[in-house]
N, C-alpha and C. Protein backbone atom coordinates (compact mmCIF):
# COMPACT_ATOMS: atom_id res chain seq x y z
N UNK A 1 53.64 -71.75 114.85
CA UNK A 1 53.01 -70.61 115.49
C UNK A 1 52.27 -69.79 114.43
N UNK A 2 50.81 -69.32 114.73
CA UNK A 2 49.91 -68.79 113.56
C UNK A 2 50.87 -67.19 113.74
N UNK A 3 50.03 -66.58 113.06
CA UNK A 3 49.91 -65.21 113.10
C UNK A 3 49.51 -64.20 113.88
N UNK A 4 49.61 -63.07 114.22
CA UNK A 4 48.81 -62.22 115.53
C UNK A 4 48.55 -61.20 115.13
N UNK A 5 47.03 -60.81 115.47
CA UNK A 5 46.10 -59.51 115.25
C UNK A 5 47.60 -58.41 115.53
N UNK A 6 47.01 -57.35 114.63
CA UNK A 6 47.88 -56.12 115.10
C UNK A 6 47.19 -55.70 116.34
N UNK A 7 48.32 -55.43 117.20
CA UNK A 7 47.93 -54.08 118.36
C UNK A 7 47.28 -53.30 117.93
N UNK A 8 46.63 -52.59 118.82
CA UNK A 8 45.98 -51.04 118.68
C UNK A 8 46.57 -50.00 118.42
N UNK A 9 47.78 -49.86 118.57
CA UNK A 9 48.91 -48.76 118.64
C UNK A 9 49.63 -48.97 116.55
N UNK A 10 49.28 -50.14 116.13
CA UNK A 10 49.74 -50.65 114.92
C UNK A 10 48.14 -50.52 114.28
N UNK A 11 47.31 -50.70 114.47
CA UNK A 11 45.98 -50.28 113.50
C UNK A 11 45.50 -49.31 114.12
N UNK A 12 45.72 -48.36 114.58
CA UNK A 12 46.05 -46.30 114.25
C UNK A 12 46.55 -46.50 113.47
N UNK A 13 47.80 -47.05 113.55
CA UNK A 13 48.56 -46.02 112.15
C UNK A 13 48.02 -46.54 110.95
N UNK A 14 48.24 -47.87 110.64
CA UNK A 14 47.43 -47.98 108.96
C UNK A 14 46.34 -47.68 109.30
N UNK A 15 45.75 -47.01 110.17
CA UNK A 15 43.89 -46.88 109.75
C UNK A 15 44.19 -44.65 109.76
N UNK A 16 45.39 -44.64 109.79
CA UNK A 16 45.63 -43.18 109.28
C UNK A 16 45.51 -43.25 107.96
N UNK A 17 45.92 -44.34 107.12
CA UNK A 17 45.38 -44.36 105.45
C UNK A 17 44.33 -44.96 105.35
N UNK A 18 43.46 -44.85 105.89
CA UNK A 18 42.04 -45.08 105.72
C UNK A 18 41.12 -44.48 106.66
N UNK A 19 40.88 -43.05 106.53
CA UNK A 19 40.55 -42.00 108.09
C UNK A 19 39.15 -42.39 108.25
N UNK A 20 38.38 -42.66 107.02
CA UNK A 20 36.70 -43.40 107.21
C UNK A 20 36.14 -44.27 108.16
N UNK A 21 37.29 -45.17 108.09
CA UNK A 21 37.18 -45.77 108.92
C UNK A 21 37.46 -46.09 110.15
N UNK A 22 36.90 -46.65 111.49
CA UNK A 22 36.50 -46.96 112.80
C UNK A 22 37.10 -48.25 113.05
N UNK A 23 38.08 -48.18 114.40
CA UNK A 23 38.44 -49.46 115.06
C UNK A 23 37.19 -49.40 115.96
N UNK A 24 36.84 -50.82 116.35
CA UNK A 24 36.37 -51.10 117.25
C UNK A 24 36.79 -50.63 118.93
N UNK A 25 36.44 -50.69 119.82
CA UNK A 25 37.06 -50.84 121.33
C UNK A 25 37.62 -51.57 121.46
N UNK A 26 38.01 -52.79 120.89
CA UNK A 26 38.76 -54.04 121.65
C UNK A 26 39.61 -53.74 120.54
N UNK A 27 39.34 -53.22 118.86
CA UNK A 27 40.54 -52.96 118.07
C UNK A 27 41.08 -54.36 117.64
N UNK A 28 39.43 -54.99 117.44
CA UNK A 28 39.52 -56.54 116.78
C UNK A 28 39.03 -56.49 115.40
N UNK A 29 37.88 -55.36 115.18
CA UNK A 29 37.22 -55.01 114.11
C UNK A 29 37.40 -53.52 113.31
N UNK A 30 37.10 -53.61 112.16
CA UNK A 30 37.22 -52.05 112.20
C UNK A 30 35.77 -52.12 110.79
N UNK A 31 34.88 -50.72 111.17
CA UNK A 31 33.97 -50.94 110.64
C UNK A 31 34.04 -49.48 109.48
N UNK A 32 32.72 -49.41 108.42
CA UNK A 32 32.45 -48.12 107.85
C UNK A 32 31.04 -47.90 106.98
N UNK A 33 30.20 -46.84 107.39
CA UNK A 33 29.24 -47.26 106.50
C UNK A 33 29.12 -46.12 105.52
N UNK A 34 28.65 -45.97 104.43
CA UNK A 34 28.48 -45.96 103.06
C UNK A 34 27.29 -45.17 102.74
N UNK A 35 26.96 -43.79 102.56
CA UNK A 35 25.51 -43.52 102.40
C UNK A 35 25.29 -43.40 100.18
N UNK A 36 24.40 -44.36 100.55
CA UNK A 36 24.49 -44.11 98.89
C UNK A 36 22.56 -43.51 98.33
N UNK A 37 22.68 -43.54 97.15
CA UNK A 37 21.60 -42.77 96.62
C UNK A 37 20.03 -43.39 96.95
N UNK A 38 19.93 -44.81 96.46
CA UNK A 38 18.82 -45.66 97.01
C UNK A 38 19.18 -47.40 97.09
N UNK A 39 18.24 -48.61 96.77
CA UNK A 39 18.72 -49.18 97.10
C UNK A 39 19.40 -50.08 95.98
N UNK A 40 19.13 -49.53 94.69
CA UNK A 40 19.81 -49.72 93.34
C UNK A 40 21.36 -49.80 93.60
N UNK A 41 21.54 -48.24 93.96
CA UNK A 41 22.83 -47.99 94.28
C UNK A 41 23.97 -48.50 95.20
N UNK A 42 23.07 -48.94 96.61
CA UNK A 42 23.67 -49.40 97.60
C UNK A 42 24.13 -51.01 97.13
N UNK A 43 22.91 -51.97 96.27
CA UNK A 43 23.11 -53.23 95.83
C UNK A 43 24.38 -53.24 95.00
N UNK A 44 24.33 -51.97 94.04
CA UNK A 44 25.56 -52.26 93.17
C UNK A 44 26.85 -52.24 93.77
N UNK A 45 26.97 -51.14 94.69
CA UNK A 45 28.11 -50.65 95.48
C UNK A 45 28.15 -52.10 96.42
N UNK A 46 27.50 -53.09 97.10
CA UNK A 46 27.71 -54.21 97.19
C UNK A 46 28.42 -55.32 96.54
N UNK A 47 27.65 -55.06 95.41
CA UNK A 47 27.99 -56.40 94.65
C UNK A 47 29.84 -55.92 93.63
N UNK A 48 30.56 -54.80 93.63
CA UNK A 48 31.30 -54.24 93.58
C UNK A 48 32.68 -54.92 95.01
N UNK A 49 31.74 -53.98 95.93
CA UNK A 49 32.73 -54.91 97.44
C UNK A 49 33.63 -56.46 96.93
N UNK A 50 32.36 -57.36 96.65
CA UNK A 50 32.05 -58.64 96.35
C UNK A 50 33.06 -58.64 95.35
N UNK A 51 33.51 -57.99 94.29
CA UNK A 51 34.17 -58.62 93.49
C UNK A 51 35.86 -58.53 93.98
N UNK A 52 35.81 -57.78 94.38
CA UNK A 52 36.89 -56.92 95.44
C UNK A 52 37.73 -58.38 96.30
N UNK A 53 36.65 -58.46 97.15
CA UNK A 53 36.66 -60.02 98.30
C UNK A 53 36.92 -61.09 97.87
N UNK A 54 36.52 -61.20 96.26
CA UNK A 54 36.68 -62.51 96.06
C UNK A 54 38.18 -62.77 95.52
N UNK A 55 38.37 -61.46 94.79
CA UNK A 55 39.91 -61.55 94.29
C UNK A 55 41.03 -61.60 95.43
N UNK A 56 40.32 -61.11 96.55
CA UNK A 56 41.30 -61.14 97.56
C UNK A 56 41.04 -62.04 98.36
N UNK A 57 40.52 -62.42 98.42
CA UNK A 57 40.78 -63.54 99.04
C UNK A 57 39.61 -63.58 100.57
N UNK A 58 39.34 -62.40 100.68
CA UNK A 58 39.23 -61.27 102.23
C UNK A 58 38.01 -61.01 102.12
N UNK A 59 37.21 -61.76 102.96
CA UNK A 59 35.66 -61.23 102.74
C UNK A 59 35.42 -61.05 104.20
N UNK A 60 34.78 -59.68 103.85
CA UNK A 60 33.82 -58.74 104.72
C UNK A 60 32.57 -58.63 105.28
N UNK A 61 32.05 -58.51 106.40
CA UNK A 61 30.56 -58.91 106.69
C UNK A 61 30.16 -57.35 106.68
N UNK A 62 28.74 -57.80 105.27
CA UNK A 62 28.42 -56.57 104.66
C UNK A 62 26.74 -56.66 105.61
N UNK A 63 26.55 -55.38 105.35
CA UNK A 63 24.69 -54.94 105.66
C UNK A 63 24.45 -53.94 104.21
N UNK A 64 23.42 -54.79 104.06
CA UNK A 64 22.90 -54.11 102.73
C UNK A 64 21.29 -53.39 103.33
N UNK A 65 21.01 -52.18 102.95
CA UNK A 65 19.86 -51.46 103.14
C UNK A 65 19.49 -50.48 102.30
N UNK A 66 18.15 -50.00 102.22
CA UNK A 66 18.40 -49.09 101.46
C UNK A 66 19.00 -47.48 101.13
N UNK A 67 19.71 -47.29 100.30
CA UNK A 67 20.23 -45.97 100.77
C UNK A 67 21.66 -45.84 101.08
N UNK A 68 22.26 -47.53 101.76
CA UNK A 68 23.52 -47.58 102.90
C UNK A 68 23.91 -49.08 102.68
N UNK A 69 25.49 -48.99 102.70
CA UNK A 69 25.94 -50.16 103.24
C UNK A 69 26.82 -50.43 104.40
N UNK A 70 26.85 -51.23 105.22
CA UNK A 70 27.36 -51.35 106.32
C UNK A 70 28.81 -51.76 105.99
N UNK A 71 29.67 -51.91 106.40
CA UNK A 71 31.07 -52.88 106.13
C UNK A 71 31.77 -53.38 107.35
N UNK A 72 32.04 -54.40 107.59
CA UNK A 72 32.96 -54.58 108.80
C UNK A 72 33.77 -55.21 108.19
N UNK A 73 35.35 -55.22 108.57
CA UNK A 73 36.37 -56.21 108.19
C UNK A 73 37.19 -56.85 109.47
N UNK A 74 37.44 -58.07 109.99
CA UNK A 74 38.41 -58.65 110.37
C UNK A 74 39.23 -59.55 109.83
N UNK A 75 40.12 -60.11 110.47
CA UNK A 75 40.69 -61.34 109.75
C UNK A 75 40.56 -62.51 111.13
N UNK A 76 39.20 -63.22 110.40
CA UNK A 76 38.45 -64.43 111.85
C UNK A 76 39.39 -65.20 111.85
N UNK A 77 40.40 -65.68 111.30
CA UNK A 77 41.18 -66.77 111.67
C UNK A 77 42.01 -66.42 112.29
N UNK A 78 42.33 -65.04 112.74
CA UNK A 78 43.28 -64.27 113.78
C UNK A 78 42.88 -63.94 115.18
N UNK A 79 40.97 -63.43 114.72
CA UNK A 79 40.69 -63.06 115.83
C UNK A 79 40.94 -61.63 116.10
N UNK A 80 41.15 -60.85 115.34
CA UNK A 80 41.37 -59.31 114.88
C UNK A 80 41.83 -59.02 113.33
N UNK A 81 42.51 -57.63 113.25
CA UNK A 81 43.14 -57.00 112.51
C UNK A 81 44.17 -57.81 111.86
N UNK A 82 44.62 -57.68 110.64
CA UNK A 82 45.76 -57.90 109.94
C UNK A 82 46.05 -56.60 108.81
N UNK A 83 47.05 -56.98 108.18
CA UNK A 83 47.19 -56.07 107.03
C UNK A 83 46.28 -56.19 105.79
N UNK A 84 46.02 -57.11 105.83
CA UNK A 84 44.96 -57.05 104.68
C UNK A 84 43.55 -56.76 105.28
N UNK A 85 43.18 -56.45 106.37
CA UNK A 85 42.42 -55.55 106.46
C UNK A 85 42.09 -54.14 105.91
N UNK A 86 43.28 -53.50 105.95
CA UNK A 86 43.17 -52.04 106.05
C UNK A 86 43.43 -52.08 104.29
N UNK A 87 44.48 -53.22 103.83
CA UNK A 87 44.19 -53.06 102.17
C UNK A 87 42.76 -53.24 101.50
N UNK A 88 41.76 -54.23 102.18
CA UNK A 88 40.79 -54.61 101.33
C UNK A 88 40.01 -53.14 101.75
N UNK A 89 40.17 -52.83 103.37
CA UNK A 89 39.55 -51.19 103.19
C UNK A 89 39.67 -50.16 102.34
N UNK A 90 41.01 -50.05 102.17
CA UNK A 90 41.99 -48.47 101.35
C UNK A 90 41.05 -49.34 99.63
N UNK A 91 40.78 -50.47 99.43
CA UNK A 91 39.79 -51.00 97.75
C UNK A 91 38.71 -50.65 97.85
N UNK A 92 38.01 -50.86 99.17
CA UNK A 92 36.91 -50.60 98.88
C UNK A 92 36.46 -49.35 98.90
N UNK A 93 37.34 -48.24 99.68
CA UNK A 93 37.36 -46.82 99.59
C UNK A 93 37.37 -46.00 97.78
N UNK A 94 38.17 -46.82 97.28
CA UNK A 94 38.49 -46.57 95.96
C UNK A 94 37.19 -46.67 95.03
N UNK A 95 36.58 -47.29 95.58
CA UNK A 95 34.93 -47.53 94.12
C UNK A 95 34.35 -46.93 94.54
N UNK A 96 33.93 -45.67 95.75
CA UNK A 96 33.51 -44.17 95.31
C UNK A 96 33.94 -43.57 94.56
């Protein structure tokens, strides 16, 4: 038997240590975006994410623009939320 997305009632609470961020409606995704200086800034603050994801294992579907980065995290082989969601969030919160 695999693993199972957290409930909605279970990602509130870890997404109380991470208040930036947004569950989705279905509370499969949880998203956050990023306003940064231009698009120097936004690339680096990207490529930062990236190093983040790779150590973890946990990669994120990013939007890069100028000015902003988008972030969404799930865990696709669940089909929602896990705990290492809200950790690779509470990292990437940290490189502001």
């Amino acid at each position: 038997m695999g693993a199972v997305p957290l409930t909605r009632d279970e990602a509130e609470t870890l997404r109380k240590q991470t208040p930036e961020w947004r569950l989705s409606d279905d509370a499969k995704k949880m998203s956050r975006s990023f306003k940064l200086k231009d698009f120097k800034e936004a690339l680096a603050f990207v490529n930062k994410i990236g190093e983040i994801a790779e150590a973890e294992g946990h990669h994120p579907d990013i939007v890069l623009k100028w000015g902003g980065v988008g972030v969404e995290l799930s865990t696709h082989s669940m089909h929602g939320l896990s705990e290492n969601d809200f950790i690779l969030a509470a990292k990437i919160d940290g490189i502001e």
